[in-house]
PDB file of N, CA and C in Angstrom:
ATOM      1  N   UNK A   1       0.843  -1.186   0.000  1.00  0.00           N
ATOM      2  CA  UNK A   1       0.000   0.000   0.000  1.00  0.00           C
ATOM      3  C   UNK A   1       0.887   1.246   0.000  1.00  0.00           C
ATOM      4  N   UNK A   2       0.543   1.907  -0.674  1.00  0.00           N
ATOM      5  CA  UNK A   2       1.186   3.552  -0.638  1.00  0.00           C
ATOM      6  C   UNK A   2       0.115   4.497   0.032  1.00  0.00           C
ATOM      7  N   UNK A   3       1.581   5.472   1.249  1.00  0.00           N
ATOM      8  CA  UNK A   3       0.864   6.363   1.655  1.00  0.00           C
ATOM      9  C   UNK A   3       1.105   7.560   1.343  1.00  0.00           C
ATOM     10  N   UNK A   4       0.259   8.848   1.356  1.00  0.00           N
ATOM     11  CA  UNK A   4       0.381  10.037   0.971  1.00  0.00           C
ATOM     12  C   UNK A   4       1.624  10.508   1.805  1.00  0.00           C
ATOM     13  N   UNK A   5       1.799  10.297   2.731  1.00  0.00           N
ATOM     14  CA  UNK A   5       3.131  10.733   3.654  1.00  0.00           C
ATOM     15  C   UNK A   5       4.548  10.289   3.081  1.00  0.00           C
ATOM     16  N   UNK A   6       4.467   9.098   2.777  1.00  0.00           N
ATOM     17  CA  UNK A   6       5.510   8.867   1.857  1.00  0.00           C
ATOM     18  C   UNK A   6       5.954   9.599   0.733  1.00  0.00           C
ATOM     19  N   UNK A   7       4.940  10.037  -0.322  1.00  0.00           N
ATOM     20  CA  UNK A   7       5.151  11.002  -1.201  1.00  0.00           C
ATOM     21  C   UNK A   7       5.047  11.977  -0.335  1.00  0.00           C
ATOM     22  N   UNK A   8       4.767  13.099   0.234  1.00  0.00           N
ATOM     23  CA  UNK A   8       4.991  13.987   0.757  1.00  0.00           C
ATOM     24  C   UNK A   8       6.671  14.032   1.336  1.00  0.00           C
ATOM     25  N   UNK A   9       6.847  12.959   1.638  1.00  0.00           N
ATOM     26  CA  UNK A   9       8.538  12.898   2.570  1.00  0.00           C
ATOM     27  C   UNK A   9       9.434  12.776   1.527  1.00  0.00           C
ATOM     28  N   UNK A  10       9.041  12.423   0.443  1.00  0.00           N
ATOM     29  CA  UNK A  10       9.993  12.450  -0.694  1.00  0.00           C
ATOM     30  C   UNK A  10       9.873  14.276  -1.567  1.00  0.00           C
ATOM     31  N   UNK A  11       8.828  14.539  -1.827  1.00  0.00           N
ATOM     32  CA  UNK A  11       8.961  15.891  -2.248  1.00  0.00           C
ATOM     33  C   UNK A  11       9.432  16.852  -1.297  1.00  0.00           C
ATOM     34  N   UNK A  12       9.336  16.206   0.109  1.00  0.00           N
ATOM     35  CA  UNK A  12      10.414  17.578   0.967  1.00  0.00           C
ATOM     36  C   UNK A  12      12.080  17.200   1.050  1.00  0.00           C
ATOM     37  N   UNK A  13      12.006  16.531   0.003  1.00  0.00           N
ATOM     38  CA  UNK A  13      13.794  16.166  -0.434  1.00  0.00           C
ATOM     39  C   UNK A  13      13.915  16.930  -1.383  1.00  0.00           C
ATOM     40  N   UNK A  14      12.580  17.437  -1.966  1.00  0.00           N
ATOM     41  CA  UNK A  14      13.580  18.252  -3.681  1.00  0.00           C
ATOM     42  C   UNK A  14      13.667  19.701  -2.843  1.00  0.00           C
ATOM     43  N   UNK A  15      14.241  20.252  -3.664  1.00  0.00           N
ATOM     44  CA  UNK A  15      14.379  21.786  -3.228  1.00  0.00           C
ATOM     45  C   UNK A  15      14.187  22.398  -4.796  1.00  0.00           C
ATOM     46  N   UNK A  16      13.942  23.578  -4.580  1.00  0.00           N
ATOM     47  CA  UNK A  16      13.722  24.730  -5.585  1.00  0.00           C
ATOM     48  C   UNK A  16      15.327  25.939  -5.868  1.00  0.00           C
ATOM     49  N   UNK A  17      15.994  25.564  -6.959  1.00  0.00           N
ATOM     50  CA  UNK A  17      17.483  25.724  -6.587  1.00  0.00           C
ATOM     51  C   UNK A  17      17.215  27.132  -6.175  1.00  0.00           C
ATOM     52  N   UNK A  18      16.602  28.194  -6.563  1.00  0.00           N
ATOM     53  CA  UNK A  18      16.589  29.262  -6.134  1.00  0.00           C
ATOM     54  C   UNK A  18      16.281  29.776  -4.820  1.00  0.00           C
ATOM     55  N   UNK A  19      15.482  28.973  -4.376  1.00  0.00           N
ATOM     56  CA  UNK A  19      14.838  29.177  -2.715  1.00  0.00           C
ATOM     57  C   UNK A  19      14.870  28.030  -2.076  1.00  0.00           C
ATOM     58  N   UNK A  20      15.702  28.500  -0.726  1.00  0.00           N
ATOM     59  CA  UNK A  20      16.321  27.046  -0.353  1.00  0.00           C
ATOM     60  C   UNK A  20      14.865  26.648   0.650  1.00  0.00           C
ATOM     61  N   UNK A  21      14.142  26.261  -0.145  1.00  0.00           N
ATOM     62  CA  UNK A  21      12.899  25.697   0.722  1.00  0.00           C
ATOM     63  C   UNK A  21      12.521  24.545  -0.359  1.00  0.00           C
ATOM     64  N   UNK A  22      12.096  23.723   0.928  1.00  0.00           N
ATOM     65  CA  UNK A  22      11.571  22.013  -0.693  1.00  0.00           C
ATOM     66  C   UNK A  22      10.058  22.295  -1.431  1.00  0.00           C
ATOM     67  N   UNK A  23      10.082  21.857  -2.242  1.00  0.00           N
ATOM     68  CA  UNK A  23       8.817  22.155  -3.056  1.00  0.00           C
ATOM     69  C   UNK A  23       7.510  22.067  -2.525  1.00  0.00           C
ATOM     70  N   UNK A  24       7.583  21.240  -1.592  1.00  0.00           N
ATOM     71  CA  UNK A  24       5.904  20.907  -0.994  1.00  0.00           C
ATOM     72  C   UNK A  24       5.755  22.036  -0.038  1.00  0.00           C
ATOM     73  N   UNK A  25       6.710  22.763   0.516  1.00  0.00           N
ATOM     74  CA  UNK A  25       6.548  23.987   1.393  1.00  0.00           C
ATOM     75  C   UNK A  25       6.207  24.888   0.752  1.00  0.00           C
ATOM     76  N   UNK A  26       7.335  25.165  -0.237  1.00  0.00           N
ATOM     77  CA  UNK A  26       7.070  26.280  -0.872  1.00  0.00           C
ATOM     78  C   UNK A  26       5.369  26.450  -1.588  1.00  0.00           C
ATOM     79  N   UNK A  27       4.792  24.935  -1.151  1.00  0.00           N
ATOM     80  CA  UNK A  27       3.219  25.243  -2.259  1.00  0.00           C
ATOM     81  C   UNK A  27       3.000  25.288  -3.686  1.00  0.00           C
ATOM     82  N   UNK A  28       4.667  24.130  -3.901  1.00  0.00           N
ATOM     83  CA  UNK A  28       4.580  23.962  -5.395  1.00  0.00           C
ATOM     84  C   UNK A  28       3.491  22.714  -5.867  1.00  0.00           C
ATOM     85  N   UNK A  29       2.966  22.340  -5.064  1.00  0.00           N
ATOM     86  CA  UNK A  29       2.790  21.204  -5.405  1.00  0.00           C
ATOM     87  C   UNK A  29       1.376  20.734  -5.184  1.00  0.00           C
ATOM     88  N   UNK A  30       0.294  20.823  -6.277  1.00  0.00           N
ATOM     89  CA  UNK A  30      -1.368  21.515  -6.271  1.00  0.00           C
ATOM     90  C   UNK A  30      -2.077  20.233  -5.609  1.00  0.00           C
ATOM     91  N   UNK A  31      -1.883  19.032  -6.384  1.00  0.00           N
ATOM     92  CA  UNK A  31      -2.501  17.887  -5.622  1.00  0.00           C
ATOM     93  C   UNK A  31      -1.472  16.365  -5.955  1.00  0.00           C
ATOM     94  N   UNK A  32      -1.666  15.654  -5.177  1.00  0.00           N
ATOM     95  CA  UNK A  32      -1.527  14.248  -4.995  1.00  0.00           C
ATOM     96  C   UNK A  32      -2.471  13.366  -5.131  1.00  0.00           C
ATOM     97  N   UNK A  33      -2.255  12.451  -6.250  1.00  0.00           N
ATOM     98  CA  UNK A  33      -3.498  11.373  -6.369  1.00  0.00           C
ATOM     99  C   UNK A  33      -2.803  10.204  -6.219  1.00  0.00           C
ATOM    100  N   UNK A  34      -3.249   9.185  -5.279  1.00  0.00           N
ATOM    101  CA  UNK A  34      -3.090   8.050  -5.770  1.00  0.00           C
ATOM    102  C   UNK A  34      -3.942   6.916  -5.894  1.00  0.00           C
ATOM    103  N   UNK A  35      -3.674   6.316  -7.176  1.00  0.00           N
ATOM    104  CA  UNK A  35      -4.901   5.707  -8.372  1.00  0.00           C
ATOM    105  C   UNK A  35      -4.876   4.244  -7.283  1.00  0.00           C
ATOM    106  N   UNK A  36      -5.802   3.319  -7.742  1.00  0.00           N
ATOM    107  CA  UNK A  36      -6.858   2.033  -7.247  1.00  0.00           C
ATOM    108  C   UNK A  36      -4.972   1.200  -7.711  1.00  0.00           C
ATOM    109  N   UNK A  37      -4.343   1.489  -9.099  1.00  0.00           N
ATOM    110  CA  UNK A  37      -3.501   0.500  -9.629  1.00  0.00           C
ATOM    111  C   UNK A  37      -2.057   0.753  -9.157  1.00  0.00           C
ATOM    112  N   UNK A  38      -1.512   1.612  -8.077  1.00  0.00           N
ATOM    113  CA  UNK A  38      -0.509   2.422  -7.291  1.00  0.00           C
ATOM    114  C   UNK A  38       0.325   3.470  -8.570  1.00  0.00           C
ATOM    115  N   UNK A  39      -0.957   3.692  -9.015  1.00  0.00           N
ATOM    116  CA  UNK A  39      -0.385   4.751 -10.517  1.00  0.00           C
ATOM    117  C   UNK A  39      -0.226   6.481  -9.122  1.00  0.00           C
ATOM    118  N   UNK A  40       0.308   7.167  -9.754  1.00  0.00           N
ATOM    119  CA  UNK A  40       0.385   7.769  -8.876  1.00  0.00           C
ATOM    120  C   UNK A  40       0.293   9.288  -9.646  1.00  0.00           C
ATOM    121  N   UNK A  41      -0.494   9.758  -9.545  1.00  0.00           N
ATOM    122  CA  UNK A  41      -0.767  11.278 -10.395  1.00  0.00           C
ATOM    123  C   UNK A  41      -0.670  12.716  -9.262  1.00  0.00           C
ATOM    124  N   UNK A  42       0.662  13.263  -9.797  1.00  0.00           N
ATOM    125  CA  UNK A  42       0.979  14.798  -8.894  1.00  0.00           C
ATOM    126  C   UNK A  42       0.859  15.923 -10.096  1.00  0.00           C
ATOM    127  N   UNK A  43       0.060  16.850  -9.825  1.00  0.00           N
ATOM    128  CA  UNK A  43      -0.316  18.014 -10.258  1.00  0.00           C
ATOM    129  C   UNK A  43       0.605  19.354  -9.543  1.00  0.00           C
ATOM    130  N   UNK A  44       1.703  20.141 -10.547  1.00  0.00           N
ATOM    131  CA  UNK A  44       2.466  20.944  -9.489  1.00  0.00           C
ATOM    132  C   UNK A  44       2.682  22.088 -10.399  1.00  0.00           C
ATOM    133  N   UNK A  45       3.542  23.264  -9.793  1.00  0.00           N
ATOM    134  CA  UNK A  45       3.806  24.271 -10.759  1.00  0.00           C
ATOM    135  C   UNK A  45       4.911  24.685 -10.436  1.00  0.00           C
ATOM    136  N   UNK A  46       5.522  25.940 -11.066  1.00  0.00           N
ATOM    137  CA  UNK A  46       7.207  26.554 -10.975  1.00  0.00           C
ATOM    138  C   UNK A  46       6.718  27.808 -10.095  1.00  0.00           C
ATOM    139  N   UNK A  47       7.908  28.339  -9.739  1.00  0.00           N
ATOM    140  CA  UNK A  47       7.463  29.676  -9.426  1.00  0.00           C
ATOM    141  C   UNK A  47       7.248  30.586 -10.171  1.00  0.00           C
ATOM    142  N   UNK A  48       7.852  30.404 -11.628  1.00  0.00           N
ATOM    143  CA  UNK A  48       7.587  31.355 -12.734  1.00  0.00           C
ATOM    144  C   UNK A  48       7.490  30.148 -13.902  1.00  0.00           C
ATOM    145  N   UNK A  49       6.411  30.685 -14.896  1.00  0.00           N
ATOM    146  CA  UNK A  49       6.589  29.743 -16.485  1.00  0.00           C
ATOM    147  C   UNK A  49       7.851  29.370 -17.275  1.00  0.00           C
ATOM    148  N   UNK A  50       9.122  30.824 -16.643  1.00  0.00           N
ATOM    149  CA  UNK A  50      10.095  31.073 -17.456  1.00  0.00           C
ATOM    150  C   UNK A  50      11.262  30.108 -16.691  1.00  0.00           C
ATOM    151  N   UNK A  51      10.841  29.520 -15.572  1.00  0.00           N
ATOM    152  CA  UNK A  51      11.982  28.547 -14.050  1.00  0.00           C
ATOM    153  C   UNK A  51      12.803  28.117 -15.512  1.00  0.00           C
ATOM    154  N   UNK A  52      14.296  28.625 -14.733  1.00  0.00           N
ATOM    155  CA  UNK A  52      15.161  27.537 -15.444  1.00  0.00           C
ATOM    156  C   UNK A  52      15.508  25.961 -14.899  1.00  0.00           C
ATOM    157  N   UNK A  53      14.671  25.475 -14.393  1.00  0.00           N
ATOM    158  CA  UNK A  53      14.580  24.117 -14.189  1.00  0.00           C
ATOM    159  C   UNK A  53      12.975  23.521 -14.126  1.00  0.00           C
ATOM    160  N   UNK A  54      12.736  24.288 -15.704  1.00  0.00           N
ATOM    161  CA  UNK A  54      10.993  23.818 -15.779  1.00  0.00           C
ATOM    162  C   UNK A  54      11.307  22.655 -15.966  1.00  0.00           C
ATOM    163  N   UNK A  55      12.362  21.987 -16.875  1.00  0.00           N
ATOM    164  CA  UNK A  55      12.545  20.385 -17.781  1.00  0.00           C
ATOM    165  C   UNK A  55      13.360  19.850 -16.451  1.00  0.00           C
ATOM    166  N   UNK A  56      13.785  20.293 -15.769  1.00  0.00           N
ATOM    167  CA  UNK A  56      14.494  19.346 -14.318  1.00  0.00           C
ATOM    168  C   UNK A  56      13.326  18.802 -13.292  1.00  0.00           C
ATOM    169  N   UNK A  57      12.980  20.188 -12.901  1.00  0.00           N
ATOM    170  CA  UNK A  57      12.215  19.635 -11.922  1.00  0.00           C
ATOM    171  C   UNK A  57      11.219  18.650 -12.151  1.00  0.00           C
ATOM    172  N   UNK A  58      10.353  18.661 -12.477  1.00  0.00           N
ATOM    173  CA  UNK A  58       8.939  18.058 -13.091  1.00  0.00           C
ATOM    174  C   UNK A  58       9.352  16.201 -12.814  1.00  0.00           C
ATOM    175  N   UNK A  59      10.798  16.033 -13.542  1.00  0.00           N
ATOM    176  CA  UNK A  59      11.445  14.478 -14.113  1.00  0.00           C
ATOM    177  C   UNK A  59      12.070  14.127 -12.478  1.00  0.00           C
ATOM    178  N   UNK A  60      12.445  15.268 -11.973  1.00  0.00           N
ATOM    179  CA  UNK A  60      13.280  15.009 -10.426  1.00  0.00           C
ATOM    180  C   UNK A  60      12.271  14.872  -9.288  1.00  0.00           C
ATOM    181  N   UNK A  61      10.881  15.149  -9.686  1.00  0.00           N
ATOM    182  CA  UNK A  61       9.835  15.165  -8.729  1.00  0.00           C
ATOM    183  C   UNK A  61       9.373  12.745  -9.375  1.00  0.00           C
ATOM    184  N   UNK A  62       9.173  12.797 -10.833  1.00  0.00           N
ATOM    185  CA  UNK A  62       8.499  11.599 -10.873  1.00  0.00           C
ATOM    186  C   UNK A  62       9.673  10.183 -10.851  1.00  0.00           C
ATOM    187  N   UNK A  63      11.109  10.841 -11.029  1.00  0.00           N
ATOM    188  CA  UNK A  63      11.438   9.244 -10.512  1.00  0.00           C
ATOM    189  C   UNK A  63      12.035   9.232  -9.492  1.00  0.00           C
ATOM    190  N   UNK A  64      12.092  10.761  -8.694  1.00  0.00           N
ATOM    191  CA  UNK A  64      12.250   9.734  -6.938  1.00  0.00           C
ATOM    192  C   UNK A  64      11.153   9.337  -6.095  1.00  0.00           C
ATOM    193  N   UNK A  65       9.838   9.784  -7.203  1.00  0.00           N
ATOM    194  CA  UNK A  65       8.364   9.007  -6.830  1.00  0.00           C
ATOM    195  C   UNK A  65       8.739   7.649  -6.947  1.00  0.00           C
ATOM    196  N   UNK A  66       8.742   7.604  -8.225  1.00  0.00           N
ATOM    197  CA  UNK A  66       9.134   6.626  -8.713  1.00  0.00           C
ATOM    198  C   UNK A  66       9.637   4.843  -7.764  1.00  0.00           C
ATOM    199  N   UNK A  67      11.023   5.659  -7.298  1.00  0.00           N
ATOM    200  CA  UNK A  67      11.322   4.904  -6.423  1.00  0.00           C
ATOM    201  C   UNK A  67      10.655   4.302  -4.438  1.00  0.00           C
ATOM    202  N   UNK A  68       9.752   4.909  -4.613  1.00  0.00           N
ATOM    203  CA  UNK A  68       8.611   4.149  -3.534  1.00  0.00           C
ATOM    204  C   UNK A  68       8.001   2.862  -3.449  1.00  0.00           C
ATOM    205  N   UNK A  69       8.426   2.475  -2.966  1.00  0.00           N
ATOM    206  CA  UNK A  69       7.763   0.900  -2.714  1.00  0.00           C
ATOM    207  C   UNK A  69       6.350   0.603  -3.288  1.00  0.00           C
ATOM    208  N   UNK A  70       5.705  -0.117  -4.358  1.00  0.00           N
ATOM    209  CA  UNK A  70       4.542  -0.159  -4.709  1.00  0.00           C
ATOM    210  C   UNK A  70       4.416   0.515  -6.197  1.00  0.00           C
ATOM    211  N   UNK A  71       5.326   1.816  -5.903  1.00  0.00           N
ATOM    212  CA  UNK A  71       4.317   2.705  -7.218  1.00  0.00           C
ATOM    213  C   UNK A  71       4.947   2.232  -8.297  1.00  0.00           C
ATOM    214  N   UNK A  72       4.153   1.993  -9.481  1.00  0.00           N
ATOM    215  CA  UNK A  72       3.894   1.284 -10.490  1.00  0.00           C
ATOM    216  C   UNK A  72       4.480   2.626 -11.459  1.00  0.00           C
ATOM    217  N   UNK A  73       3.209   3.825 -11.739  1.00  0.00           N
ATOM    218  CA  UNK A  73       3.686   4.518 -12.607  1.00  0.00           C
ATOM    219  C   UNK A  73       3.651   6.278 -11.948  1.00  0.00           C
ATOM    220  N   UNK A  74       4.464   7.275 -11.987  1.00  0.00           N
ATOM    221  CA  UNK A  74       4.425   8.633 -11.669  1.00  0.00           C
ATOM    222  C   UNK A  74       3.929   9.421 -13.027  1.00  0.00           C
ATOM    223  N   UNK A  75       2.618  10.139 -13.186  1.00  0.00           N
ATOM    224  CA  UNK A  75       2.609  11.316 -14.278  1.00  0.00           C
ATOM    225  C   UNK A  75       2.959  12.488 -13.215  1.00  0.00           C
ATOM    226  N   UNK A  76       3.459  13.199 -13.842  1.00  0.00           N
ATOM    227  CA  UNK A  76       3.703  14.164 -13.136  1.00  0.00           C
ATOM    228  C   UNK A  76       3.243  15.623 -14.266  1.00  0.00           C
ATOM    229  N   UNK A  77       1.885  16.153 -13.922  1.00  0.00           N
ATOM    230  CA  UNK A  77       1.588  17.149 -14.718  1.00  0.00           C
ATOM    231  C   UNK A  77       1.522  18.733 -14.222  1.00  0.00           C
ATOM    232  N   UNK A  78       2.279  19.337 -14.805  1.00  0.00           N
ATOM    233  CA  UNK A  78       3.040  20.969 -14.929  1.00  0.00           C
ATOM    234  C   UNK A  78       1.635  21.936 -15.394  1.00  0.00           C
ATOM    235  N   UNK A  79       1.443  22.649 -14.225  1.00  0.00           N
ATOM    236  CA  UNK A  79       0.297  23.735 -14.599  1.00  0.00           C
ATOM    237  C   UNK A  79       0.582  25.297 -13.991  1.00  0.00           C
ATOM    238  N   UNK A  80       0.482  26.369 -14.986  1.00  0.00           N
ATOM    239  CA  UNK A  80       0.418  27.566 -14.457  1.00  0.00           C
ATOM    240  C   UNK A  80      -1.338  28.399 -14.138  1.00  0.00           C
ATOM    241  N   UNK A  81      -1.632  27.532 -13.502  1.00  0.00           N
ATOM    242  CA  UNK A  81      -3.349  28.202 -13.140  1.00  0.00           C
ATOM    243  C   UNK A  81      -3.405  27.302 -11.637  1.00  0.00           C
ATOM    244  N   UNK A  82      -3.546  28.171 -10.966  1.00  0.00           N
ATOM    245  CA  UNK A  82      -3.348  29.453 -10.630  1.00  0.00           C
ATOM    246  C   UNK A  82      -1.892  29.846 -10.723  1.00  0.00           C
ATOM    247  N   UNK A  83      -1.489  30.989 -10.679  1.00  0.00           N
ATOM    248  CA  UNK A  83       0.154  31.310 -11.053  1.00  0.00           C
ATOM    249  C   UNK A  83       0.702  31.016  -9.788  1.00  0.00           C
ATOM    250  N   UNK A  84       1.673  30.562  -9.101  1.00  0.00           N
ATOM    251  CA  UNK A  84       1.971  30.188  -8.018  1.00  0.00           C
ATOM    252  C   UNK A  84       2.633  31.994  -7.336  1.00  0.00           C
ATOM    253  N   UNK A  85       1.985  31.939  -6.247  1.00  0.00           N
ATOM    254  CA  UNK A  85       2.219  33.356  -5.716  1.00  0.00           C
ATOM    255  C   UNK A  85       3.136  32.831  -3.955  1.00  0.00           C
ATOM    256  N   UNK A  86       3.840  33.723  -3.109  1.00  0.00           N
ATOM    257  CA  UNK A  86       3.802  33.534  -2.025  1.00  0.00           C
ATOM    258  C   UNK A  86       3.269  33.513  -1.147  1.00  0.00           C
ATOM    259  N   UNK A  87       2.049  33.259  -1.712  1.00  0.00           N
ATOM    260  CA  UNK A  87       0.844  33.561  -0.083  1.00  0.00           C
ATOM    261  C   UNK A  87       0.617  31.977  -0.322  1.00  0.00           C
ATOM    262  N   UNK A  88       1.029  30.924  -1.293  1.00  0.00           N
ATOM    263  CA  UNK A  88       1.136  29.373  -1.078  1.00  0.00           C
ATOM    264  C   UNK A  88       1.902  28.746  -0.517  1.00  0.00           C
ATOM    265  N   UNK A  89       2.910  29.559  -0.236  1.00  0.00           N
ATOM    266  CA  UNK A  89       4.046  28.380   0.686  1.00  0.00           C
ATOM    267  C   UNK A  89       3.389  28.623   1.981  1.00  0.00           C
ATOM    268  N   UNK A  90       3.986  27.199   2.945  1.00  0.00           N
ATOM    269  CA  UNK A  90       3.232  26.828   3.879  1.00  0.00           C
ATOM    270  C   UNK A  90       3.845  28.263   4.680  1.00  0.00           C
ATOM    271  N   UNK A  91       2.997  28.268   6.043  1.00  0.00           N
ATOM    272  CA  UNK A  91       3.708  29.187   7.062  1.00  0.00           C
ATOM    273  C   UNK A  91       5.173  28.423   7.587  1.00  0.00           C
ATOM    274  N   UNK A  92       5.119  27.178   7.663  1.00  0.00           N
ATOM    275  CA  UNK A  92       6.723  26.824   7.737  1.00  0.00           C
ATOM    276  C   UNK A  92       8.085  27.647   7.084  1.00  0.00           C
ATOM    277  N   UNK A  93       7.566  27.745   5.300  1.00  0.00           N
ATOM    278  CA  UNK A  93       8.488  28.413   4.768  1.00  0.00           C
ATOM    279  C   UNK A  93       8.341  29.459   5.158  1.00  0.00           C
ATOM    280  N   UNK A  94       7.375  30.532   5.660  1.00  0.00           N
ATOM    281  CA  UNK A  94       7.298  31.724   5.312  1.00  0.00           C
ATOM    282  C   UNK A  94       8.490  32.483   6.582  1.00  0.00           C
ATOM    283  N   UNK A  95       8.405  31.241   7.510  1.00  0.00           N
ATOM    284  CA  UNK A  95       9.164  31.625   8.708  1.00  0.00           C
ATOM    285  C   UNK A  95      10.271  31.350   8.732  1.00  0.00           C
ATOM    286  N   UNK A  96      10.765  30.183   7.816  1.00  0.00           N
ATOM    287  CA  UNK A  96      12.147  30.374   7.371  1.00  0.00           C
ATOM    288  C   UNK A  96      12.931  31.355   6.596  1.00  0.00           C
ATOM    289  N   UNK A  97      11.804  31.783   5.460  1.00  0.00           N
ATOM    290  CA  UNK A  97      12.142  32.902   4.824  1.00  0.00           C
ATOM    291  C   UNK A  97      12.099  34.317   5.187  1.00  0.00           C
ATOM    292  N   UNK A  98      11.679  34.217   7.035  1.00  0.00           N
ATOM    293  CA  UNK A  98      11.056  35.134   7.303  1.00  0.00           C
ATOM    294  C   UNK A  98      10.481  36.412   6.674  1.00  0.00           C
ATOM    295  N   UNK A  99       9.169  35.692   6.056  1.00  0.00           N
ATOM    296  CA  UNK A  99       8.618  36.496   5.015  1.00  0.00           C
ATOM    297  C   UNK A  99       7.427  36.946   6.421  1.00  0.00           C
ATOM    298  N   UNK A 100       7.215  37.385   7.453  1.00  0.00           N
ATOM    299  CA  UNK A 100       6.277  37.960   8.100  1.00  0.00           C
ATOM    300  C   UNK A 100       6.737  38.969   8.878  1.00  0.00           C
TER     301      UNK A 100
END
């Protein structure tokens, strides 16, 4: 069985090279599905359309999914709606970044 915590503990391994905060803080990361067949579907975005690691990240998020016990297949699909703003990263980051 796969749990959502597991993927969650793996996306707070990536980081965003520009902001040293991991992607699931920062609120890159819109939803987590996981399918009946341990298919595993993550919906996420950049901080900008223009990220120079639009073609990194996306591939660095689905095969260290990838590597989870169970999961079969990672899509990993890239969306700018809503535009990712800073009022999405968790209050964790915001206090690291001391953005308050």
């Amino acid at each position: 069985m796969i749990y959502i915590f597991d993927i969650i503990s793996v996306l707070k391994d990536i980081y965003d090279p520009e902001i040293p905060i991991d992607i699931y803080e920062l609120g890159l990361i819109y939803d987590i599905r996981i399918e009946n067949n341990n298919n595993i579907k993550i919906i996420m975005t950049l901080t900008t359309p223009n990220c120079p690691v639009a073609d990194i990240l996306p591939n660095e998020v689905k095969f260290k999914i990838l590597n989870i016990k169970n999961v079969k297949n990672v899509e990993v699909i890239l969306t700018f709606y809503p535009n990712w703003t800073y009022e999405m990263m968790s209050e964790v980051a915001r206090l690291e970044l001391k953005l308050f």
